[in-house]
Protein backbone atom coordinates (compact mmCIF):
# COMPACT_ATOMS: atom_id res chain seq x y z
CA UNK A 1 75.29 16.80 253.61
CA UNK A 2 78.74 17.35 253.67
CA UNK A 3 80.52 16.63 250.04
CA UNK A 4 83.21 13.51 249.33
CA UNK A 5 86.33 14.14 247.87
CA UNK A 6 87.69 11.42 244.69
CA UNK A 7 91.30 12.62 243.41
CA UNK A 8 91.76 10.90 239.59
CA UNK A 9 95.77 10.77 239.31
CA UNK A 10 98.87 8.37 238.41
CA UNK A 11 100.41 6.73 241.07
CA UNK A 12 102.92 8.73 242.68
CA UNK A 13 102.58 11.49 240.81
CA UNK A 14 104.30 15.00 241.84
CA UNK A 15 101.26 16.78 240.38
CA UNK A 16 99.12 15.58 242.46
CA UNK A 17 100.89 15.93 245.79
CA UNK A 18 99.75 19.31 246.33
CA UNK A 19 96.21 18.69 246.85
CA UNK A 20 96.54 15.57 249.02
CA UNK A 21 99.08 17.73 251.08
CA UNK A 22 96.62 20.64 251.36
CA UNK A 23 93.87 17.93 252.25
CA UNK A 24 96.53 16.04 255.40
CA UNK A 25 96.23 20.49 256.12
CA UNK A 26 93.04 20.75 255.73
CA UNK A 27 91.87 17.93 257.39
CA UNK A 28 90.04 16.70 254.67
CA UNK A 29 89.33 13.09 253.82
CA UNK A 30 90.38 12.17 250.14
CA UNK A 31 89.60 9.02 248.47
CA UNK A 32 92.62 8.30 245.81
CA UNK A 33 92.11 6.39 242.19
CA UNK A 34 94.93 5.66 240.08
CA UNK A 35 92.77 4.41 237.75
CA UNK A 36 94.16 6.43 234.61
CA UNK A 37 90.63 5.91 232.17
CA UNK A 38 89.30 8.72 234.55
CA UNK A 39 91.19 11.13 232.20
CA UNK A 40 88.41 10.59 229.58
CA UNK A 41 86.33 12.31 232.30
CA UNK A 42 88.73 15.74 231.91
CA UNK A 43 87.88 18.08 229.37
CA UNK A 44 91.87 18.15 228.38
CA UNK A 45 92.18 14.42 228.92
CA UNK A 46 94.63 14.76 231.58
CA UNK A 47 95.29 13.65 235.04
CA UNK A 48 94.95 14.51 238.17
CA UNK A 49 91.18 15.05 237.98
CA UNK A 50 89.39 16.05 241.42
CA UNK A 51 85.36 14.74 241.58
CA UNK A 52 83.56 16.56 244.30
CA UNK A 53 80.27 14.79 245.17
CA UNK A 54 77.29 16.11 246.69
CA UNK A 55 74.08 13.95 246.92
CA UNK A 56 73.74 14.02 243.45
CA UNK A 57 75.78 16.44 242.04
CA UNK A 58 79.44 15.76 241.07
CA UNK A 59 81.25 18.50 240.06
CA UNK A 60 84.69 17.91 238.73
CA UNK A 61 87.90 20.02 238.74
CA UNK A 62 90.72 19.78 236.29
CA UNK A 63 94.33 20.99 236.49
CA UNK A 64 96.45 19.98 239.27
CA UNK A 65 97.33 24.04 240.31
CA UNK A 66 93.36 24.59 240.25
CA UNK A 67 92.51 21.44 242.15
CA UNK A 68 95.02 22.07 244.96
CA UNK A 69 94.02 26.08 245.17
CA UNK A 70 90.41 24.63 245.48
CA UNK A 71 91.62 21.80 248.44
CA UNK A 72 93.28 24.50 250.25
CA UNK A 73 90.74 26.78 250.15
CA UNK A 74 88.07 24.58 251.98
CA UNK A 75 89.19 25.61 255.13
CA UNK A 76 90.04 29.25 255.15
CA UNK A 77 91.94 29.41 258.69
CA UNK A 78 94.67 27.22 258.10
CA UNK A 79 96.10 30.02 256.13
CA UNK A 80 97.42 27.52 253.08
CA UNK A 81 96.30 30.61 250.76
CA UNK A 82 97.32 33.30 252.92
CA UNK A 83 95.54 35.88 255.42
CA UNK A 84 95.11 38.80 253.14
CA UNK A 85 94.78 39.74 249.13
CA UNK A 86 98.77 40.63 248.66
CA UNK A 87 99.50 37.58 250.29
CA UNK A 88 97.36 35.08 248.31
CA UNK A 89 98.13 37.23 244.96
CA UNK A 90 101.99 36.35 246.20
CA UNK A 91 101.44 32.72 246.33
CA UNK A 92 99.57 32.22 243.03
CA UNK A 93 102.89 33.85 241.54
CA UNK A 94 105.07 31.60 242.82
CA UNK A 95 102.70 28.93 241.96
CA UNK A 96 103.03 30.07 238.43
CA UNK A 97 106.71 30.15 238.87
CA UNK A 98 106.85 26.50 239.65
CA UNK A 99 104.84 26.07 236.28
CA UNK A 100 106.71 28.23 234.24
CA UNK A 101 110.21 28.15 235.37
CA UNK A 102 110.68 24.88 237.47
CA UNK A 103 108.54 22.46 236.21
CA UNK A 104 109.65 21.54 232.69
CA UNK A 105 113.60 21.87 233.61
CA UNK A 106 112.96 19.29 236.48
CA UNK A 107 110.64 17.24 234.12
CA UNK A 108 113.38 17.11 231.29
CA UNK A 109 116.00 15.85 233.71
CA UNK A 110 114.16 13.03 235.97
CA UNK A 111 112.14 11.46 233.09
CA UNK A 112 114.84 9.94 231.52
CA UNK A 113 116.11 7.97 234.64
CA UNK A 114 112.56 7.24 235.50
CA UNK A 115 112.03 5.98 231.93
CA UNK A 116 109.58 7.92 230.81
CA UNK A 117 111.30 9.93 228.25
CA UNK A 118 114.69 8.74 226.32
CA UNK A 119 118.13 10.91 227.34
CA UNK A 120 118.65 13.47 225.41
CA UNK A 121 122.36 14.62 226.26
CA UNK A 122 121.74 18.11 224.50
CA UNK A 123 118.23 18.30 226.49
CA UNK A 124 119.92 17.21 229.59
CA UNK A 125 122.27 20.15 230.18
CA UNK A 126 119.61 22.72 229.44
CA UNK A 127 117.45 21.32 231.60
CA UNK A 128 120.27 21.27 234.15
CA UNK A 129 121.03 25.05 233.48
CA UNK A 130 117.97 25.93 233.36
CA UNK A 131 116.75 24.58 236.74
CA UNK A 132 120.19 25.38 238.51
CA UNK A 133 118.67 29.32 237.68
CA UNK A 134 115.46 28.65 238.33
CA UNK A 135 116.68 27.22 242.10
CA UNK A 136 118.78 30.33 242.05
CA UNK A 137 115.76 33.24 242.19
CA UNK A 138 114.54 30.87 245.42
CA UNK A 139 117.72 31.38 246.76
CA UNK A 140 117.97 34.80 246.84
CA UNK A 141 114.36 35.19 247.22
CA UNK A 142 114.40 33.36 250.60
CA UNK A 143 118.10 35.04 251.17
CA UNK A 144 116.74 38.37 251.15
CA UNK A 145 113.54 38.39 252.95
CA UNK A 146 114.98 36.21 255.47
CA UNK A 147 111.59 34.36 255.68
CA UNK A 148 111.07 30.79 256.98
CA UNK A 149 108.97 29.88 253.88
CA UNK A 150 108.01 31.49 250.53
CA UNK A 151 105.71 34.00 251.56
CA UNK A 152 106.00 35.40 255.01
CA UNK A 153 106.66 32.64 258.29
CA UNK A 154 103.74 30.20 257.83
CA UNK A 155 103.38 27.28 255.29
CA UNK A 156 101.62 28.40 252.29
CA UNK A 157 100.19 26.76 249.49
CA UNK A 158 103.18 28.02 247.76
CA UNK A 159 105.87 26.08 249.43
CA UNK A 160 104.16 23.17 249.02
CA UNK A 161 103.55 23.48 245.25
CA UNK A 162 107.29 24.24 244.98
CA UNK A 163 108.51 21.62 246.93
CA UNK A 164 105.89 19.29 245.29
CA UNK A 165 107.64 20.10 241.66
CA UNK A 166 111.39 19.93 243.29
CA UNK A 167 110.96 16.65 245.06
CA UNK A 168 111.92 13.87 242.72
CA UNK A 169 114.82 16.16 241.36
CA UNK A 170 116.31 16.93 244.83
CA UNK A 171 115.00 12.90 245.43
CA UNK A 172 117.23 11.57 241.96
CA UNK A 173 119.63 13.99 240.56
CA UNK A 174 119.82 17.32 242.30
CA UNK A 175 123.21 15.95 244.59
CA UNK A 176 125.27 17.48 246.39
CA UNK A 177 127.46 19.74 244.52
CA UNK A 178 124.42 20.72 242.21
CA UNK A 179 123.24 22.12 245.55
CA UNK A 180 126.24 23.01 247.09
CA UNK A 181 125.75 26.67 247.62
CA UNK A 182 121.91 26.80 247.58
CA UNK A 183 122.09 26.45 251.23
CA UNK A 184 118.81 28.98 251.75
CA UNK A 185 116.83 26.66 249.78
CA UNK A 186 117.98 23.24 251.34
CA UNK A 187 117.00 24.55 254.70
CA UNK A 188 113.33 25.83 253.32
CA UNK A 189 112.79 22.51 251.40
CA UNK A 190 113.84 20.31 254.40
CA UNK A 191 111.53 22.35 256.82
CA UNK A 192 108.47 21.80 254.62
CA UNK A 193 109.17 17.60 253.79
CA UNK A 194 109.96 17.41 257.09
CA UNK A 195 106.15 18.74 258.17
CA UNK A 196 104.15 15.57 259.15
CA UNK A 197 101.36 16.97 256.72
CA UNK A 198 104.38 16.31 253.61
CA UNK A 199 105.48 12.94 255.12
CA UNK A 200 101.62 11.69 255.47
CA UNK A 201 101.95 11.71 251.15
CA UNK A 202 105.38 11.42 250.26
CA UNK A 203 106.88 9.60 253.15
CA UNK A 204 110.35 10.10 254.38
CA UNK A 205 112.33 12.30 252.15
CA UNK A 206 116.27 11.22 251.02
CA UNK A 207 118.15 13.65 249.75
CA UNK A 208 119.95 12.68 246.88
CA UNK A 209 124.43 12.22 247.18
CA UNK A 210 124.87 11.00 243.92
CA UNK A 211 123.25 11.70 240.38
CA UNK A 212 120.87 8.95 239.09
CA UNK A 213 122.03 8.49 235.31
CA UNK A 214 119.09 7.61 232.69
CA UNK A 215 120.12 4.29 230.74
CA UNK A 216 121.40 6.36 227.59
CA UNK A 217 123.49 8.35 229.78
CA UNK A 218 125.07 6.05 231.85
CA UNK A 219 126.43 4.27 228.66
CA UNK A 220 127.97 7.52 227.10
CA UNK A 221 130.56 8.10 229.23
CA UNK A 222 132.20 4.92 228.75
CA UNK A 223 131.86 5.07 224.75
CA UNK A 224 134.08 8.16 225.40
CA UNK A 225 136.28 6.45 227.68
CA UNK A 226 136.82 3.24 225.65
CA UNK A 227 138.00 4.89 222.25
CA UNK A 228 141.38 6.28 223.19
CA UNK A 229 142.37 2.71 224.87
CA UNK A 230 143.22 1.01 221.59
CA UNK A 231 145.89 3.18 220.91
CA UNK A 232 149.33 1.74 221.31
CA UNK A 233 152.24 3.04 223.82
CA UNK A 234 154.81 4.68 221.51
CA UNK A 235 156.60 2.14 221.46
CA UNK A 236 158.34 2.01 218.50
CA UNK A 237 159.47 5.38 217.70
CA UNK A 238 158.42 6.07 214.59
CA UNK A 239 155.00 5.34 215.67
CA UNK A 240 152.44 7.74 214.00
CA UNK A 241 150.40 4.62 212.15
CA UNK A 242 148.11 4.18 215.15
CA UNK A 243 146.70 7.65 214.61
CA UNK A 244 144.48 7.25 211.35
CA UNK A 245 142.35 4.34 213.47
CA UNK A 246 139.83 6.85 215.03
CA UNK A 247 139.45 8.87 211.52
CA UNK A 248 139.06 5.38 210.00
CA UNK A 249 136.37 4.58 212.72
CA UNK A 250 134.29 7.79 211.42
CA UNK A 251 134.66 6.78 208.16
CA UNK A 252 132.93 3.99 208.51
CA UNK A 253 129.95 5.64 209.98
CA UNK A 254 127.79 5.48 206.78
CA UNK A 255 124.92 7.44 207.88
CA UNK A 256 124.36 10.23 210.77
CA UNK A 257 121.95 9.45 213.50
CA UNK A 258 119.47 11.08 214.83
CA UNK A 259 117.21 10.75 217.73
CA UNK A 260 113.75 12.26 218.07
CA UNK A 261 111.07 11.86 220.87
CA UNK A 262 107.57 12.79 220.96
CA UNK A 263 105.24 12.90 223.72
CA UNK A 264 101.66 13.04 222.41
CA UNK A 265 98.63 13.65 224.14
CA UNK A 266 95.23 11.95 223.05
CA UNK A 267 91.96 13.12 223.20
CA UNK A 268 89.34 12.38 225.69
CA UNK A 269 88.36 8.57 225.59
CA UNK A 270 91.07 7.83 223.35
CA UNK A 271 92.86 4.73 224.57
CA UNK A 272 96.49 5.73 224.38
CA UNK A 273 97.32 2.15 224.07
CA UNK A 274 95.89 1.41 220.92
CA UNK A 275 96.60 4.72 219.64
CA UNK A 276 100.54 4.43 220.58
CA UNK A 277 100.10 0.92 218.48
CA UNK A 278 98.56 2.52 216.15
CA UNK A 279 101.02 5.29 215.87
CA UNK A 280 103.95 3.13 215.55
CA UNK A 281 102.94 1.29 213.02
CA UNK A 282 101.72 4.09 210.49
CA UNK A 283 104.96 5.86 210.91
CA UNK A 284 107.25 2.82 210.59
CA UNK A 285 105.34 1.98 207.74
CA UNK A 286 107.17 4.83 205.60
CA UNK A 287 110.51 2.51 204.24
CA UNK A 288 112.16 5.66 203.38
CA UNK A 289 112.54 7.02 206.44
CA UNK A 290 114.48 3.77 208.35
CA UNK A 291 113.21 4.52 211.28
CA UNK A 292 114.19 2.35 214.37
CA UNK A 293 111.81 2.09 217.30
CA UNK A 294 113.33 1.79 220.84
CA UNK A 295 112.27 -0.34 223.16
CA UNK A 296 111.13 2.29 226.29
CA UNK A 297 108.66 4.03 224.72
CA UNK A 298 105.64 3.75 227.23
CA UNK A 299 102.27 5.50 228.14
CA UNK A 300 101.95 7.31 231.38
CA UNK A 301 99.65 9.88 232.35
CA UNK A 302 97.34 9.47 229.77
CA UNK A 303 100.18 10.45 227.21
CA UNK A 304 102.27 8.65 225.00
CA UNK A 305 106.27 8.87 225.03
CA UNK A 306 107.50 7.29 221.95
CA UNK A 307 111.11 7.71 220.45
CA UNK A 308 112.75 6.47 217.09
CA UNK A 309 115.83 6.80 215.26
CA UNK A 310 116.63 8.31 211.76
CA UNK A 311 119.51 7.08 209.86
CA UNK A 312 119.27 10.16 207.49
CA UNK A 313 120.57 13.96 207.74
CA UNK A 314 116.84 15.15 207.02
CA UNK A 315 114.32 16.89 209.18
CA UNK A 316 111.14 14.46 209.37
CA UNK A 317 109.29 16.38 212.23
CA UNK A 318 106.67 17.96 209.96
CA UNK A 319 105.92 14.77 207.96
CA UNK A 320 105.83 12.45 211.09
CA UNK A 321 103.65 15.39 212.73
CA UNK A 322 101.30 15.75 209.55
CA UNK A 323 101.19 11.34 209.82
CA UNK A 324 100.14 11.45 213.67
CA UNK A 325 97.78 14.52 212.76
CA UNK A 326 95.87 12.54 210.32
CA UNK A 327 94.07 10.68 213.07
CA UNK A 328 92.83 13.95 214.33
CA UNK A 329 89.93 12.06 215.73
CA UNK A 330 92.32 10.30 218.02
CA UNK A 331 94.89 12.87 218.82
CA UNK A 332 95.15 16.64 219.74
CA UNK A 333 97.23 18.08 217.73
CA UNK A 334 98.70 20.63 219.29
CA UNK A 335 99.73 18.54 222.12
CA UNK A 336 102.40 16.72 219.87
CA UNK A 337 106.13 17.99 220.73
CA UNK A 338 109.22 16.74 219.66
CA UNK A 339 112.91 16.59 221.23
CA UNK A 340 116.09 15.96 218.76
CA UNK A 341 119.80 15.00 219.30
CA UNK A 342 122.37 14.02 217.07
CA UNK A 343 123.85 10.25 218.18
């Protein structure tokens, strides 16, 4: 009996692309859920989640790098995992370079403007940096070995990981002048979304001409812009008085502002719902701390994105961690992070 293929994962999600572009490879039939209480079946409580079933044995796979070397590996002469030991040893490392060095730059820049994560401005041009590098050892990478994809002439696994992880970047805010001189990588990462195998999952593939700005960034720019406007021509000559106006406008700032976001990740079975409610309202329960929810804060992928304002100069991370830690039934721990700018 041959065995049935169930893929657990959010809609559209770039982590599971991989595996379902392995599968159009591997001619594989996939059934998709986006049911997202399957992550209670996950021994991490994460998505994507792939069920294998045999007559009456389901064995499930977790991690979206492990589930997409396993889909590619069902058929062994496609090649998706390369024709000899150096080669497949090559593509797992630039699988783990799409974890490690692409991944949470690209992450940090398109959440915001897909509203999963509040804009962080200081956040934002690391992540921009960072990724711009990252894109950079690709470039010369594919520059020097004058290869049509990652490792040697045929599709790997690898390229489509990597182009997986780049696609909603290069889709939303990678535009033109980011990727003005990455020319080597263009050409690789339209070859591989052009492949009908790509197209079958992600559909036709835009390139993006102009930055998409996350709602807190598109409204900083013209704070910036607006505050020199008041100030009068010089008309009179003696006209200094119009300068104290922006030093009086700090003055009245009575307290700094800062922002802090935390993604936390629930245990298995947890609903994050109830636990984000729950969450919420033990932390804004502390008066001293003024905190200020904001109104994006949402659940997807089985985590919870949450962000609040502090009105105070004082570093709160450790208490709010130690309050979210104290329903360590509900919440792993470790998974709690936290990302801070100054408003």
């Amino acid at each position: 009996m041959a065995p049935s293929y169930k893929l657990h994962a959010p809609e559209a999600s770039f982590r599971a692309f991989p595996a379902l572009i392995a599968a159009e490879y591997n001619d594989v039939e996939m059934d998709i859920s986006t049911d997202l209480k399957a992550a209670a079946l996950s021994p991490t409580g994460k998505l994507p989640l792939l069920e294998i079933t045999k007559g009456s044995t389901v064995t499930r796979i977790f991690s979206s790098h492990a589930i997409a070397r396993y889909v590619a590996g069902i058929r062994r002469d496609t090649g998706l995992l390369g024709s000899s030991i150096s080669e497949q040893a090559a593509i797992d490392a630039w699988i783990d370079f799409s974890a490690q060095d692409l991944e949470l730059p690209a992450c940090v820049w398109f959440y915001p403007v897909a509203g999963y994560m509040p804009f962080s401005a200081d956040a934002y041009e690391k992540a921009k940096t960072d990724l711009a590098a990252s894109i950079d050892i690709l470039e010369k990478h594919l520059a020097k070995t004058k290869t049509t994809y990652l490792v040697g002439n045929d599709i790997t696994l690898a390229d489509i990981v990597v182009a997986s992880t780049l696609l909603y970047p290069f889709k939303l805010v990678c535009d033109k002048q980011y990727l003005g001189k990455f020319n080597a990588v263009k050409a690789w990462f339209t070859k591989c979304v052009d492949q009908d195998e790509f197209k079958q999952v992600i559909g036709q593939v835009t390139m993006c001409n102009k930055e998409a700005k996350a709602p807190g960034h598109a409204a900083e720019p013209k704070k910036k812009q607006s505050a020199p406007a008041p100030a009068p021509a010089p008309a009179p000559a003696p006209a200094p008085a119009p300068a104290p106006e922006p030093v009086q406008e700090e003055e009245e700032e009575t307290e700094p502002r800062r922002l802090v976001a935390i993604a936390v990740k629930p245990c298995a079975g947890v609903d994050p719902e109830g636990l984000y409610k729950k969450i919420t309202e033990t932390i804004t329960s502390q008066p001293e701390y003024k905190l200020k929810w904001d109104e994006k804060c949402k659940v997807d992928s089985g985590k919870i994105y949450a962000s609040f304002t502090i009105h105070l100069e004082a570093d709160f991370d450790e208490e709010v961690m130690e309050m979210i830690e104290m329903m360590e039934d509900e919440v792993a721990g470790q998974e709690v992070t936290f990302m801070n700018a100054m408003e």
